[in-house]
N, C-alpha and C. Protein backbone atom coordinates (compact mmCIF):
# COMPACT_ATOMS: atom_id res chain seq x y z
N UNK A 1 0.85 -1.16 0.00
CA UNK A 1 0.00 0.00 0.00
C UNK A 1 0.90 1.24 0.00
N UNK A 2 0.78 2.20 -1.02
CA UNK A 2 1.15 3.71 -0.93
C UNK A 2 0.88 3.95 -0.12
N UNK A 3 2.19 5.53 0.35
CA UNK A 3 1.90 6.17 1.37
C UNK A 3 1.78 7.63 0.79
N UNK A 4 1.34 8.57 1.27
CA UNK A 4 1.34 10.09 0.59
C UNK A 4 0.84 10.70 1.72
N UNK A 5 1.96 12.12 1.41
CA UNK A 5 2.18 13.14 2.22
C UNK A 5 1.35 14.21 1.86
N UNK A 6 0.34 14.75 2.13
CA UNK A 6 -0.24 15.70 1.51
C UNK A 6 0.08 17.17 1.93
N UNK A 7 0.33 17.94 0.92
CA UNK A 7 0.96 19.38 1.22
C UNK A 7 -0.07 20.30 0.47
N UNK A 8 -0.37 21.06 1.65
CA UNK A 8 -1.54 21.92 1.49
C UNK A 8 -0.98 23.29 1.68
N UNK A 9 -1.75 24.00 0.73
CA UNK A 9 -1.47 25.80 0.46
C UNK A 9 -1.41 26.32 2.01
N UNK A 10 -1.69 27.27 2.09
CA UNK A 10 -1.66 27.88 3.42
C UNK A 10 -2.95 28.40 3.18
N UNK A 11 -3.70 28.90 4.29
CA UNK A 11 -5.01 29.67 4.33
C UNK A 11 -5.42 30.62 3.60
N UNK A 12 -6.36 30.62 2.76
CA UNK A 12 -6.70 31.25 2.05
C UNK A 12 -6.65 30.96 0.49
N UNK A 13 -5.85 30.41 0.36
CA UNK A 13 -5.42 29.69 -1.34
C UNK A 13 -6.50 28.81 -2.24
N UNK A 14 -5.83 28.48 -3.10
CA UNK A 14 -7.04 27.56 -3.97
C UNK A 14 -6.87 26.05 -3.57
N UNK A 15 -7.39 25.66 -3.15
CA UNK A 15 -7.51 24.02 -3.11
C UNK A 15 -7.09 22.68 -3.77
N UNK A 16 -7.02 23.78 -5.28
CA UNK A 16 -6.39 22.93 -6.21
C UNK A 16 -4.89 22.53 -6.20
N UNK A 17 -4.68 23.44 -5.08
CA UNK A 17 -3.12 23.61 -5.03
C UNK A 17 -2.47 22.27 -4.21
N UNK A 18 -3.53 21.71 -3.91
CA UNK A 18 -2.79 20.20 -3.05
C UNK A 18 -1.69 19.75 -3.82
N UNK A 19 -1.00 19.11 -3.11
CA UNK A 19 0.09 18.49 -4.12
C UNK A 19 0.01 16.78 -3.18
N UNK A 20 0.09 15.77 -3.72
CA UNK A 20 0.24 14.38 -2.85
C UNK A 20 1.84 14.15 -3.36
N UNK A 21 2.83 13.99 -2.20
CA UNK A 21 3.87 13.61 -2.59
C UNK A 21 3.72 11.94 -1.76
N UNK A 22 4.47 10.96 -2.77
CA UNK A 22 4.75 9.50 -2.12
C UNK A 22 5.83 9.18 -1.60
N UNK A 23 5.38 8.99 -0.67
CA UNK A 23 6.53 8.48 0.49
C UNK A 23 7.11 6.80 0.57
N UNK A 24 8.32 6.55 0.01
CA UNK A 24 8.72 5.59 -0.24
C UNK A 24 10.36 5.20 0.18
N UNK A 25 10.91 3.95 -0.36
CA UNK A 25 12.71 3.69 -0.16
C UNK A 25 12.95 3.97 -1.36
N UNK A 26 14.10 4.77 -1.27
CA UNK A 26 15.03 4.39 -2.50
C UNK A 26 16.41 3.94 -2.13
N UNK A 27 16.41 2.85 -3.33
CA UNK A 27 17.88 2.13 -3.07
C UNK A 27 19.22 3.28 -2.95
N UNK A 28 19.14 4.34 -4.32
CA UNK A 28 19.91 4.62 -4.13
C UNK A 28 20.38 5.72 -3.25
N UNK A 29 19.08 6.31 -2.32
CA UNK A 29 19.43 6.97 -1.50
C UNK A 29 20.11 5.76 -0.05
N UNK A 30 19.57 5.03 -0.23
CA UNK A 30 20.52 3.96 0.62
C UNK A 30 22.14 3.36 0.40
N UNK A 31 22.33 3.16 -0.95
CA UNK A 31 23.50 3.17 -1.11
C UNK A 31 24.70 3.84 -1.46
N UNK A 32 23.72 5.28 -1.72
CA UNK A 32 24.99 6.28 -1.41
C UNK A 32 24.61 7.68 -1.38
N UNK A 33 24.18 6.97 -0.12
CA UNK A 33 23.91 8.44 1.14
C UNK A 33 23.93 9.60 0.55
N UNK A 34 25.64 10.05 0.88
CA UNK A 34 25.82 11.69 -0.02
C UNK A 34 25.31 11.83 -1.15
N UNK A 35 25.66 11.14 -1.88
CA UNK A 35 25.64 12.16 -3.06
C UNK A 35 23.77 12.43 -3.58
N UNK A 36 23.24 11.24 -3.17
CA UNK A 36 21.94 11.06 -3.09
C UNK A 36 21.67 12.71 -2.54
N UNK A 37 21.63 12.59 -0.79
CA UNK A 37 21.48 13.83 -0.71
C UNK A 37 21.82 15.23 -0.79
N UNK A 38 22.91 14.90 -1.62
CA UNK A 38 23.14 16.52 -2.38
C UNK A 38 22.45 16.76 -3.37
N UNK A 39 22.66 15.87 -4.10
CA UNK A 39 21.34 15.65 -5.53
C UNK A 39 19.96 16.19 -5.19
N UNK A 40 19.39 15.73 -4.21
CA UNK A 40 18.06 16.64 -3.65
C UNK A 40 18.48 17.91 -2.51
N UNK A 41 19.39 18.24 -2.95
CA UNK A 41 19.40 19.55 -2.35
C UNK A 41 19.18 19.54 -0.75
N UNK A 42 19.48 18.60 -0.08
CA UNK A 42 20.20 18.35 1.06
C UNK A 42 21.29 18.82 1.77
N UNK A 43 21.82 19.73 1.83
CA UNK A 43 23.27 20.19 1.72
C UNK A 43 23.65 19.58 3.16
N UNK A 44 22.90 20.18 4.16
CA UNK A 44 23.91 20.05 5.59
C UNK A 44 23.59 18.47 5.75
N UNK A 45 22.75 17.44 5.65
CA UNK A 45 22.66 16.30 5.67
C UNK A 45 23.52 15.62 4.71
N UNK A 46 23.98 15.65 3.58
CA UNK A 46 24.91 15.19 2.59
C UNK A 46 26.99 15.51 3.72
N UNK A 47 26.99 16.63 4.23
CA UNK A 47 28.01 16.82 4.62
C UNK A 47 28.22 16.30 5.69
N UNK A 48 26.68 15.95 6.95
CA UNK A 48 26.88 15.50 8.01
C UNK A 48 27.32 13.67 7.41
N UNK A 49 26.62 13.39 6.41
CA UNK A 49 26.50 12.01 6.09
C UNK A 49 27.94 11.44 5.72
N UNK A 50 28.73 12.50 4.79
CA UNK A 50 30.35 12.55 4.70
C UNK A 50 30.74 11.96 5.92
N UNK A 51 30.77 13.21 6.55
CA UNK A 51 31.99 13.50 8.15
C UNK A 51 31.45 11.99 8.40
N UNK A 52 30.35 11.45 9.19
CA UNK A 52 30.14 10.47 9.50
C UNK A 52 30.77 9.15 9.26
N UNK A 53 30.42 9.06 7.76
CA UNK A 53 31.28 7.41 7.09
C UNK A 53 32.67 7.96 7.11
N UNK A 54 33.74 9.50 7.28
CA UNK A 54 35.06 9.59 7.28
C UNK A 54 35.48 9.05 8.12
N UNK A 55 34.58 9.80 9.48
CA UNK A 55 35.07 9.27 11.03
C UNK A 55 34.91 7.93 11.51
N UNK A 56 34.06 6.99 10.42
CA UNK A 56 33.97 5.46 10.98
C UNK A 56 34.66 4.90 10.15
N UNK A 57 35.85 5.36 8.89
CA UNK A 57 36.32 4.62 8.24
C UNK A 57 37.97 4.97 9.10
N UNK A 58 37.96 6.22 10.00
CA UNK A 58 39.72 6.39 10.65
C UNK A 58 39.42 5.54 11.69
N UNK A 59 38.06 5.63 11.72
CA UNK A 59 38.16 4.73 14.09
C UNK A 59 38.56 3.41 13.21
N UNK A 60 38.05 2.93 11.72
CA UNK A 60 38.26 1.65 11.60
C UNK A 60 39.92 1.23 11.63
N UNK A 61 40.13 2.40 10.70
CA UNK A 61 41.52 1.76 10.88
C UNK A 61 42.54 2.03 12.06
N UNK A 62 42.03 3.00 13.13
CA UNK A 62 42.93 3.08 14.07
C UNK A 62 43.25 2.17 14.97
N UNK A 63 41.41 1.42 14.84
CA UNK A 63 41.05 0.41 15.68
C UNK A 63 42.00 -0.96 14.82
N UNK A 64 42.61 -0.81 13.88
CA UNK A 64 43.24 -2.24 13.75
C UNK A 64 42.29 -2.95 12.52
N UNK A 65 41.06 -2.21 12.03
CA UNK A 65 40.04 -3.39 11.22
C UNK A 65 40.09 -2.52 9.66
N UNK A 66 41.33 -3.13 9.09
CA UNK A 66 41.50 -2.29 8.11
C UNK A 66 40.77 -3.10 6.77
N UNK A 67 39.99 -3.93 7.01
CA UNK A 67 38.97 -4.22 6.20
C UNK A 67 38.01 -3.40 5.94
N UNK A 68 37.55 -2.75 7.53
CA UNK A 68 36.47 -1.76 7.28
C UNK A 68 36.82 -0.08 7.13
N UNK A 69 38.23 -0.27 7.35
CA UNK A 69 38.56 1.16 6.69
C UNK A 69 38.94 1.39 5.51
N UNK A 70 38.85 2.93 4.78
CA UNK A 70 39.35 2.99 3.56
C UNK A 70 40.88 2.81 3.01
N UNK A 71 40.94 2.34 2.02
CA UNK A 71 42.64 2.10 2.07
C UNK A 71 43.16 3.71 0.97
């Protein structure tokens, strides 16, 4: 079953103006985070999403698990 977000004018407007947006997964906002959300104009979430996978790819390798860090 669809899901939809309905976004309504503000008071006073025409009615017609509803818009239904669908609320769903996307893969590729799952498999790559940033750039996904820069692409939709995400900015501070795309940069927090960076810093994030940087700082778990140095703990990886500081920690010794240089599988899960970047080489």
């Amino acid at each position: 079953m669809a899901i939809y977000v309905v976004m309504e004018p503000p008071a006073g407007k025409k009615a017609e103006d509803v818009h239904f947006v669908r609320d769903s997964f996307t893969w590729l906002g799952f498999l790559f985070s940033p750039l996904w959300l820069a692409w939709n104009r995400l900015w501070i979430e795309a940069v927090l999403a960076f810093v994030v996978m940087a700082v778990l790819s140095a703990l990886g390798e500081r920690l010794g698990l240089e599988w899960a860090g970047s080489m």
